[in-house]
N, C-alpha and C. Protein backbone atom coordinates (compact mmCIF):
# COMPACT_ATOMS: atom_id res chain seq x y z
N UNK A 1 69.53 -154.79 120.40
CA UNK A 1 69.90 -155.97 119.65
C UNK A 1 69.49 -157.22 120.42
N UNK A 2 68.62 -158.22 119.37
CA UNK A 2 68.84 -159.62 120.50
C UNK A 2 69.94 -160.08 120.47
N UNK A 3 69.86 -160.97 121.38
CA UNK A 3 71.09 -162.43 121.38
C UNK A 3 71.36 -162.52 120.75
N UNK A 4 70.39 -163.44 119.68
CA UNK A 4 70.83 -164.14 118.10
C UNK A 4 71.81 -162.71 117.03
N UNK A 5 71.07 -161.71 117.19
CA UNK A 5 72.19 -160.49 116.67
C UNK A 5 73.03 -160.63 117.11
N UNK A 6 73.75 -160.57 118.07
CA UNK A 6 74.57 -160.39 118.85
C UNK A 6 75.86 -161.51 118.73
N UNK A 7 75.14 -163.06 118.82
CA UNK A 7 75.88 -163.67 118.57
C UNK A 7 76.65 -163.89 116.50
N UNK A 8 75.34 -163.29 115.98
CA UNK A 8 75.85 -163.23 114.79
C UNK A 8 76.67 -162.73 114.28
N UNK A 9 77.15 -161.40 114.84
CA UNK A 9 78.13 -160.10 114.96
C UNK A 9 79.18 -161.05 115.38
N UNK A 10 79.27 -161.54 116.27
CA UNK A 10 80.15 -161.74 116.94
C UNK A 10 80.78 -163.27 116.46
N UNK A 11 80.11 -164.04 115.84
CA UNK A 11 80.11 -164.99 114.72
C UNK A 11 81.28 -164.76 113.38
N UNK A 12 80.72 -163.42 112.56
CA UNK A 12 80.95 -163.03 111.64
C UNK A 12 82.38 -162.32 111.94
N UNK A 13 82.78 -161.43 112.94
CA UNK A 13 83.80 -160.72 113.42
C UNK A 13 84.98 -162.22 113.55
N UNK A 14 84.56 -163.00 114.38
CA UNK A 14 85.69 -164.60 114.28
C UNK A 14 86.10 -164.64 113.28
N UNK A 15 84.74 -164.76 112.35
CA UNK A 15 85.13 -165.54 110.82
C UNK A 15 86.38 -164.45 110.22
N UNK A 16 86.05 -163.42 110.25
CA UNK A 16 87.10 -162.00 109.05
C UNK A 16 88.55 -162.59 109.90
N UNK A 17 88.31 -162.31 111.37
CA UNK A 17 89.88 -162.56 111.43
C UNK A 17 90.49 -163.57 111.17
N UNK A 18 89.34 -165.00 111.34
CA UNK A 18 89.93 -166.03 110.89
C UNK A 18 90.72 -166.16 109.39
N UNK A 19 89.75 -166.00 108.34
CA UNK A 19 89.86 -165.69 106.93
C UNK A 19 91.62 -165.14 106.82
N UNK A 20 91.38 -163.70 107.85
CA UNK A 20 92.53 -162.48 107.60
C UNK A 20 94.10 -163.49 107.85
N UNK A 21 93.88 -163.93 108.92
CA UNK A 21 94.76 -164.89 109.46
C UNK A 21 95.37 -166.12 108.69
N UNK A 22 94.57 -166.36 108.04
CA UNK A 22 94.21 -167.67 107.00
C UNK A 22 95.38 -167.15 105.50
N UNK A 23 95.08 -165.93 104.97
CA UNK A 23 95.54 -165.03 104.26
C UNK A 23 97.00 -164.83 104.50
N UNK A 24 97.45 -164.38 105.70
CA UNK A 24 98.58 -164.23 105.70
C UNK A 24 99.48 -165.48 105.68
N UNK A 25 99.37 -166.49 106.10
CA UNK A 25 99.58 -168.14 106.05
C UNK A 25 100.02 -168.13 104.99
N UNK A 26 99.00 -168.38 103.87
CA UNK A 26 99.06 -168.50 102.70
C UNK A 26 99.67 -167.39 101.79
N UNK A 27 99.84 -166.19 102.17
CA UNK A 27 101.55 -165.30 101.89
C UNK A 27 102.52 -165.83 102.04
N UNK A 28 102.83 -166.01 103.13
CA UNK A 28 104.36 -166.73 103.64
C UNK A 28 104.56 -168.15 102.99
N UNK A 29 103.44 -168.98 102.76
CA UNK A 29 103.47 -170.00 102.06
C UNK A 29 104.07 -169.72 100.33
N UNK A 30 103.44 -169.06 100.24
CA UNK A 30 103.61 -168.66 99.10
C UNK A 30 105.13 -168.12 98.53
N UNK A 31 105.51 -166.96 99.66
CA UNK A 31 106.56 -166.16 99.40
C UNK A 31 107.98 -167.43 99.51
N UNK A 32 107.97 -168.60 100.46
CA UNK A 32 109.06 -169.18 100.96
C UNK A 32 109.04 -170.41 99.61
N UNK A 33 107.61 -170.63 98.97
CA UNK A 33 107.94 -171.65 98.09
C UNK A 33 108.26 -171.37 96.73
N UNK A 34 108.16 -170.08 95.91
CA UNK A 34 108.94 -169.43 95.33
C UNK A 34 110.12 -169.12 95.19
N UNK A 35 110.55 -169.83 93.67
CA UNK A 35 112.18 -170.56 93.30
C UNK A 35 113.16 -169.01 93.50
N UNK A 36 114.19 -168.92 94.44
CA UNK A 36 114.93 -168.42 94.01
C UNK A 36 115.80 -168.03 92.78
N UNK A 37 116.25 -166.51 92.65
CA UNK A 37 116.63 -166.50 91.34
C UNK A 37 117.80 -167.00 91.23
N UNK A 38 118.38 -167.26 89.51
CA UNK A 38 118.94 -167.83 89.51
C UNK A 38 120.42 -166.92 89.53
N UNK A 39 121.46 -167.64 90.07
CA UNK A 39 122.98 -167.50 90.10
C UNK A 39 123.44 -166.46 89.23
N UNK A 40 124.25 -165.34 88.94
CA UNK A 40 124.54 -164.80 87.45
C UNK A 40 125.26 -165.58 87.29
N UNK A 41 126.30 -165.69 85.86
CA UNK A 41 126.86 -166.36 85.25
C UNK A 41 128.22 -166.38 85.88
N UNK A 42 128.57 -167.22 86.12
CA UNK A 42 130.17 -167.11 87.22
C UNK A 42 129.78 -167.51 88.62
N UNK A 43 128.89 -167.32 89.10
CA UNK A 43 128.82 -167.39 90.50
C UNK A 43 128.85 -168.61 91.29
N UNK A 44 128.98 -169.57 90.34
CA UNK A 44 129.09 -170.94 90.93
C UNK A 44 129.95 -171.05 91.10
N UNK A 45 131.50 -170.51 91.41
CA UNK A 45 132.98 -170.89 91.30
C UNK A 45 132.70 -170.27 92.82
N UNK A 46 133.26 -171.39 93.73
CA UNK A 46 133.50 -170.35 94.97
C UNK A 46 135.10 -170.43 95.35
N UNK A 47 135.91 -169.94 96.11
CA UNK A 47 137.20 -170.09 96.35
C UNK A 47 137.22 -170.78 97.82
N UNK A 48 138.36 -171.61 97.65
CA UNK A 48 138.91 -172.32 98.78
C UNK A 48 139.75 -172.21 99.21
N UNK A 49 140.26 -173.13 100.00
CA UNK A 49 141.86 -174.06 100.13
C UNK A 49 141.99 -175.55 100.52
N UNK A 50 142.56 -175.97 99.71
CA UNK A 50 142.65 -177.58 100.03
C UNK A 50 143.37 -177.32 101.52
N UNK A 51 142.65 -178.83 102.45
CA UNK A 51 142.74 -179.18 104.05
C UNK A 51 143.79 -180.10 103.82
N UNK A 52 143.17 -181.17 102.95
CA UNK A 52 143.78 -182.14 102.62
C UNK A 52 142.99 -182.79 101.50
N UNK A 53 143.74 -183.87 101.28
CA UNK A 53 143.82 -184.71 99.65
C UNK A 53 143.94 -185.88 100.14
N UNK A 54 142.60 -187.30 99.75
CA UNK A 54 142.62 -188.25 99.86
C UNK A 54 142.32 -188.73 98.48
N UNK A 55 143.54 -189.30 97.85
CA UNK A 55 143.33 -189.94 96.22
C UNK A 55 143.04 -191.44 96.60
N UNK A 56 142.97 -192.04 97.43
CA UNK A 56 142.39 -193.14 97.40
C UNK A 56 140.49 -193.23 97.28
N UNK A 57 140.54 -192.22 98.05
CA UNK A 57 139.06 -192.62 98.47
C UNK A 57 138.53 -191.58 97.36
N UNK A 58 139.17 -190.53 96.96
CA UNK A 58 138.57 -190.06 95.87
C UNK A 58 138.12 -188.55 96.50
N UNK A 59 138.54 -188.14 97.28
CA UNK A 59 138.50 -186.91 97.82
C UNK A 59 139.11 -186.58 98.35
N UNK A 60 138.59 -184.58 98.37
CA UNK A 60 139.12 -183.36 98.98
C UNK A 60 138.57 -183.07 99.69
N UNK A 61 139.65 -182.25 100.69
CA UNK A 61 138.69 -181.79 101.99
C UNK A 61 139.18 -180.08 101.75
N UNK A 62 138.11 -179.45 102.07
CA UNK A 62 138.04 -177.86 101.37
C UNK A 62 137.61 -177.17 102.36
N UNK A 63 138.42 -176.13 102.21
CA UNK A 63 137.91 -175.06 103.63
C UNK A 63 137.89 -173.93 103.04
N UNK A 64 136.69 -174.00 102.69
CA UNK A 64 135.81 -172.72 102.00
C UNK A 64 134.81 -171.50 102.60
N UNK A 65 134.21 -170.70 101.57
CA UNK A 65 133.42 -169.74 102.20
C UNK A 65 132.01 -170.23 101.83
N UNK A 66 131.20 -169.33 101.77
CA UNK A 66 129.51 -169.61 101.88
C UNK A 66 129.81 -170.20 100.13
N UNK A 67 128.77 -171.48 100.30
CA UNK A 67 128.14 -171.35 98.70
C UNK A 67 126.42 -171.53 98.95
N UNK A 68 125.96 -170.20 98.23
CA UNK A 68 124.92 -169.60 98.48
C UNK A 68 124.07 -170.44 97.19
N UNK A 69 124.47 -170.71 96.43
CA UNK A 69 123.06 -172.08 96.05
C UNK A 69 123.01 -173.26 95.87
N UNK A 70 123.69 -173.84 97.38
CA UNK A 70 123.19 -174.67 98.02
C UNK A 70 122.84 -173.97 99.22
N UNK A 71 123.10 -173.07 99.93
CA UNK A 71 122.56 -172.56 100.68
C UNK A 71 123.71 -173.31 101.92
N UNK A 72 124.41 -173.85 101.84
CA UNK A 72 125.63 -173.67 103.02
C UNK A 72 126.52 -172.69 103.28
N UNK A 73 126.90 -172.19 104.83
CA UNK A 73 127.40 -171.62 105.46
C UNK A 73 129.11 -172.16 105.10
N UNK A 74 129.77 -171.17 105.38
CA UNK A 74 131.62 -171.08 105.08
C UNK A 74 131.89 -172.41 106.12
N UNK A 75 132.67 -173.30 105.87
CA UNK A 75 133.22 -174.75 106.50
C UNK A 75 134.51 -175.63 105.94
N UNK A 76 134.77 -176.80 106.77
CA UNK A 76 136.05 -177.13 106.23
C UNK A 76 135.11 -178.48 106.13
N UNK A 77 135.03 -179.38 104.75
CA UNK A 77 134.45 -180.43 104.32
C UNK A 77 134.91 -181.26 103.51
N UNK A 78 135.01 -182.34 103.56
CA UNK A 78 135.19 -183.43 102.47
C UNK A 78 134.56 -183.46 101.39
N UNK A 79 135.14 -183.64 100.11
CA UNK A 79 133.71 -183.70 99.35
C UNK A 79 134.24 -184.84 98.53
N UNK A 80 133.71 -185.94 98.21
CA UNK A 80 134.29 -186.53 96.48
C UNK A 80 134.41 -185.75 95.39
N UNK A 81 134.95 -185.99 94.88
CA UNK A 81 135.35 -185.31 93.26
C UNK A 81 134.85 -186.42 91.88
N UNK A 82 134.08 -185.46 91.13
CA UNK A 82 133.62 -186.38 89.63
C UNK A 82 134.73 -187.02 88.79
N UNK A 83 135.66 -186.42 88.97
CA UNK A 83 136.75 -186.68 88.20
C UNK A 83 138.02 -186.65 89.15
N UNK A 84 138.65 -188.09 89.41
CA UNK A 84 139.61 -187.99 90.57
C UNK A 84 141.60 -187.65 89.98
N UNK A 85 141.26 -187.73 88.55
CA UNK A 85 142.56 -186.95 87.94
C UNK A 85 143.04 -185.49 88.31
N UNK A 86 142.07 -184.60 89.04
CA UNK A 86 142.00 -183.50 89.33
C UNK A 86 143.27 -183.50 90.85
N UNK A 87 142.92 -184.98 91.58
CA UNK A 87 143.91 -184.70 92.88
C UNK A 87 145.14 -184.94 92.69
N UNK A 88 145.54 -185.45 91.81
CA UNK A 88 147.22 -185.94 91.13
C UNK A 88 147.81 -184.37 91.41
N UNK A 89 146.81 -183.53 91.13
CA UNK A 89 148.04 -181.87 91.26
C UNK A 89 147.72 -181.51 92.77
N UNK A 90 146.65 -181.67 93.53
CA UNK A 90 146.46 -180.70 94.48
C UNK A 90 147.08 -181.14 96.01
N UNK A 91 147.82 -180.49 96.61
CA UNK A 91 148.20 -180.59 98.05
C UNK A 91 147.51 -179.52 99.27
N UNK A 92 147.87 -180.24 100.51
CA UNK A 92 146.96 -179.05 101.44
C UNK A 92 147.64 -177.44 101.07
N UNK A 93 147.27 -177.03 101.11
CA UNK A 93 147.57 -175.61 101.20
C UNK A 93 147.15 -174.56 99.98
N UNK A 94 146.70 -175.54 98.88
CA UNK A 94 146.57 -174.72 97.63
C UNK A 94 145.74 -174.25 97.61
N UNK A 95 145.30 -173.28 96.78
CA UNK A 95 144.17 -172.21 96.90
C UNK A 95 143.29 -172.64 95.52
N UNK A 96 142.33 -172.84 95.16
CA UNK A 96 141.44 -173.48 94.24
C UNK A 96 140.45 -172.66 94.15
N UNK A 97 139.67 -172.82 93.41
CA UNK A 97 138.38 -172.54 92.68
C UNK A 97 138.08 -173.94 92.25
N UNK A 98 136.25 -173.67 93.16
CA UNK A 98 135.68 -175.28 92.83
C UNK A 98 134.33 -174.86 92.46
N UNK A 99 133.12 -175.86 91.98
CA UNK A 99 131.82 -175.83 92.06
C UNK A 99 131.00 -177.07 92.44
N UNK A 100 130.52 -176.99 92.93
CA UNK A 100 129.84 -178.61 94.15
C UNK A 100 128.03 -178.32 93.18
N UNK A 101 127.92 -179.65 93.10
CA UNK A 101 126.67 -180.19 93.20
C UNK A 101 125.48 -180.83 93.57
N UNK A 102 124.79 -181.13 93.90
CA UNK A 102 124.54 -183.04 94.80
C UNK A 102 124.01 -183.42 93.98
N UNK A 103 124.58 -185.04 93.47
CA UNK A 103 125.36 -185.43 92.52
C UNK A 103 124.53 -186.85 93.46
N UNK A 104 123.45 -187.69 92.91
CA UNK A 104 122.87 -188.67 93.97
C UNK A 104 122.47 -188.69 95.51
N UNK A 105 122.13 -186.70 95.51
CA UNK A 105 122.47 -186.64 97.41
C UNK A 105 123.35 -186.29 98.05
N UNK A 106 124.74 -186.30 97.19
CA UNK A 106 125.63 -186.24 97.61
C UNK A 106 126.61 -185.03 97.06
N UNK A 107 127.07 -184.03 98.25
CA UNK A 107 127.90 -183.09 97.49
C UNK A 107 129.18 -183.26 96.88
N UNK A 108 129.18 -183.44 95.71
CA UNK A 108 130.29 -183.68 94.82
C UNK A 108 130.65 -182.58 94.32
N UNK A 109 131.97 -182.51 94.59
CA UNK A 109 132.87 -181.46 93.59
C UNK A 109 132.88 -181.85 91.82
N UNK A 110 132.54 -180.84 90.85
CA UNK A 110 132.34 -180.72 89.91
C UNK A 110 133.29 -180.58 88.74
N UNK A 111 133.75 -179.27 89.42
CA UNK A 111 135.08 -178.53 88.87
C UNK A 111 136.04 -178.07 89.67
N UNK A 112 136.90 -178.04 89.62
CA UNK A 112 138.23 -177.05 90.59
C UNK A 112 139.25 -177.09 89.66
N UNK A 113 139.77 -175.99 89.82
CA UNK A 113 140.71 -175.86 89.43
C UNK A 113 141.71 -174.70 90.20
N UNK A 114 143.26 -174.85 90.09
CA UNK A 114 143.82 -173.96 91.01
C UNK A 114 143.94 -172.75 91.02
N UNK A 115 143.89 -171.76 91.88
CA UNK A 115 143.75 -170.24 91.68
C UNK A 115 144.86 -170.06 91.22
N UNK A 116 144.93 -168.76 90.68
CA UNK A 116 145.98 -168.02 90.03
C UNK A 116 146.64 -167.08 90.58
C-alpha cells in the first residue's frame, strides 16, 4: 500500500467512528427530548400534611411526598393557593390531598382538599 492509501484508510476509519459517535448523541438527544407520558387519570392528587397555614399571605406550607409531574422530590414547602377560601378550614397537622401547578412560574396549589 502507498502512503496516500494508507492515509485514506485511516482517514475513512476516523470518519465511521466519528459519524458512529455522532449517532449516538443524537439518540440520547432524542430519547431525553421526548414528552413524557401522560399522568393516568387521578394521579395528580398527591397526599400531604399541612406544616403550617399563612391566610394572610395566602399560603400553605405542605410536607409532602414526590410529585412526579413536576418532577420534584418528597419536601416540606410553601406554596400559594388559587383560591385562599380553602385556608379558613386547614390547620398544621391535617392531612390533605392537593394538586400544584406553575401557575406564572410559580408553584401554586390548585386543589386540596382534606383527607378522609
Amino acid at each position: 500500500m502507498t502512503r496516500n492509501s494508507i492515509f485514506i484508510a485511516i482517514w475513512f476509519l476516523g470518519a465511521g467512528f466519528a459519524l458512529d459517535a455522532g449517532a449516538d448523541v443524537g439518540q440520547k438527544r432524542l430519547a431525553t427530548s421526548q414528552a413524557k407520558p401522560a399522568a393516568p387519570a387521578g394521579a395528580a392528587w398527591t397526599e400531604g400534611e399541612v406544616a403550617r397555614v399563612d391566610k394572610a399571605a395566602g399560603r400553605v406550607t405542605i410536607k409532602h411526598g414526590a410529585l412526579p409531574k413536576l418532577d420534584m422530590p418528597p419536601m416540606t414547602m410553601p406554596y400559594p393557593v388559587n383560591d385562599k377560601t380553602v385556608l379558613e378550614h386547614l390547620k398544621s397537622g391535617d392531612k390533605i390531598r392537593f394538586d400544584v401547578e406553575s401557575v406564572g412560574g410559580v408553584f401554586t396549589v390548585i386543589r386540596l382538599e382534606k383527607s378522609k
